[in-house]
Protein backbone atom coordinates (compact mmCIF):
# COMPACT_ATOMS: atom_id res chain seq x y z
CA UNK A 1 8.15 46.41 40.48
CA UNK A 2 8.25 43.09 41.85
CA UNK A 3 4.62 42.52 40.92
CA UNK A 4 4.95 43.09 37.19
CA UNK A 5 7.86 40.93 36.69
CA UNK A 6 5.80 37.99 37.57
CA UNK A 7 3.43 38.96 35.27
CA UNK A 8 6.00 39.20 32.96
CA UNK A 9 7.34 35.81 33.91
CA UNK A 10 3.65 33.95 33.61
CA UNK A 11 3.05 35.23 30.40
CA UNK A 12 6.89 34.11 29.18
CA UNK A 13 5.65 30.60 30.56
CA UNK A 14 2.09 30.64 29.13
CA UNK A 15 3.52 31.23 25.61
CA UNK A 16 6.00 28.48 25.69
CA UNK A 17 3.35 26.13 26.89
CA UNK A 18 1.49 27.03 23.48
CA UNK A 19 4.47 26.67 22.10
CA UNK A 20 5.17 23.69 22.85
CA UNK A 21 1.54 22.47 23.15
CA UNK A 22 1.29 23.56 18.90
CA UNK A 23 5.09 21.61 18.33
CA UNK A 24 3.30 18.71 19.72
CA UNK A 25 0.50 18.78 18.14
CA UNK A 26 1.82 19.53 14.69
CA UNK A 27 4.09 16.44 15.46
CA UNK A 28 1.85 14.16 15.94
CA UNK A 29 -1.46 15.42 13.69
CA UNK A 30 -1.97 11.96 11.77
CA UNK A 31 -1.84 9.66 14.84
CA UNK A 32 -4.07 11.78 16.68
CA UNK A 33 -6.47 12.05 13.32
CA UNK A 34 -6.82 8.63 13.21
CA UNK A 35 -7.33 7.84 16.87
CA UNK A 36 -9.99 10.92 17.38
CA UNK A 37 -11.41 11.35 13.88
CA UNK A 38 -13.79 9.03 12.79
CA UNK A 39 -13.08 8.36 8.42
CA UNK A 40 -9.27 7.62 9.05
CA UNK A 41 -7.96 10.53 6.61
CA UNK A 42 -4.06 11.47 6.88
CA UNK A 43 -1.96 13.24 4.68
CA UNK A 44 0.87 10.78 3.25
CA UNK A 45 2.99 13.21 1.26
CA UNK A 46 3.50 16.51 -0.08
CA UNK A 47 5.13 18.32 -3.00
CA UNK A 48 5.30 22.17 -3.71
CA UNK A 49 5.46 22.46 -7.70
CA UNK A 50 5.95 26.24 -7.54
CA UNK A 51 4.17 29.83 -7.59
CA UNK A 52 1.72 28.11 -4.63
CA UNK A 53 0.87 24.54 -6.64
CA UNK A 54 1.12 21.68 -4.68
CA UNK A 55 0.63 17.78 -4.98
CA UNK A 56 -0.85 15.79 -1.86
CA UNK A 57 -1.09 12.02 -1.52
CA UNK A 58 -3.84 11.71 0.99
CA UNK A 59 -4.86 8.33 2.47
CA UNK A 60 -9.16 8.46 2.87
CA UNK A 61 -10.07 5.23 4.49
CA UNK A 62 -7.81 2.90 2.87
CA UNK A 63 -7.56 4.58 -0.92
CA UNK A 64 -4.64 6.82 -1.69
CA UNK A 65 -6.21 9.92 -3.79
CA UNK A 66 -3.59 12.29 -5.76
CA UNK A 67 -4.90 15.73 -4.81
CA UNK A 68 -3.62 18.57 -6.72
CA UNK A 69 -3.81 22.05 -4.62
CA UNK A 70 -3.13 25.77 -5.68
CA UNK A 71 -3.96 29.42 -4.13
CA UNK A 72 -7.71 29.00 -4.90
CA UNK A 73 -8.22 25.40 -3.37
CA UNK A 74 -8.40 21.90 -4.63
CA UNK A 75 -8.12 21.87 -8.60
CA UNK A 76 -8.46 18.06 -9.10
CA UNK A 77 -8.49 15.01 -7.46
CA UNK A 78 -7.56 11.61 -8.61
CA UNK A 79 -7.42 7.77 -7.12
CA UNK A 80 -4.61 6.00 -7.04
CA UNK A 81 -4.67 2.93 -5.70
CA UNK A 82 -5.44 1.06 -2.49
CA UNK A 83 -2.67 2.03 0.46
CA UNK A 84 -0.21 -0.59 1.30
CA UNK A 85 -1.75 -3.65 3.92
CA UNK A 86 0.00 -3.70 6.89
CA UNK A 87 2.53 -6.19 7.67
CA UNK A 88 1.09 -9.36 8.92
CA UNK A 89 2.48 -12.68 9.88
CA UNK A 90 1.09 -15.58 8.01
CA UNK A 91 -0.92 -17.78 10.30
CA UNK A 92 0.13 -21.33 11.00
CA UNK A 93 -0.92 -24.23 8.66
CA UNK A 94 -3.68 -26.03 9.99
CA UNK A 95 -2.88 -29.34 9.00
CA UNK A 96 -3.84 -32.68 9.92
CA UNK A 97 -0.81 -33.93 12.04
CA UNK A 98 -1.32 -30.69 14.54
CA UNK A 99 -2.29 -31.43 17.50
């Protein structure tokens, strides 16, 4: 008896490791896209419009696109804009009383 309740016990543990192993993963899916994935795509936002419709802002190397999705796939697809710069400090005047 003792046998099978270790069994028991490894699989309980084995499970929660995928469990928490997909939580992770799930959790951090864009900042692992971009670091492993070569194209820098990540999802931005998301929408549900109903009976399985969907609208997706998706970020494709540096261009927002406007993706509409229903049960049979993507229906259209549309460019919106470049995605916001980064913040970045100014640099410092170069002027001529710098030394």
């Amino acid at each position: 008896m003792g046998h099978f309740s270790s069994d028991i016990v490894g699989l309980l543990l084995f499970f929660a490791g995928l469990a928490v192993l997909s939580f992770v993963l799930l959790r951090w899916r864009d900042r692992l896209g971009r670091r492993f994935l070569p194209g820098g795509i990540a999802m931005r936002a998301s929408a549900d419009l109903g009976a399985g419709a969907r609208l997706v802002v998706v970020e494709i190397d540096g261009v927002k696109v406007l993706v509409g999705l229903d049960r049979n796939g993507v229906q259209a697809m549309q460019p919106i804009g470049p995605a916001a710069a980064p913040f970045r400090l100014p640099d410092p005047p170069q002027g001529e009383g710098t030394s």
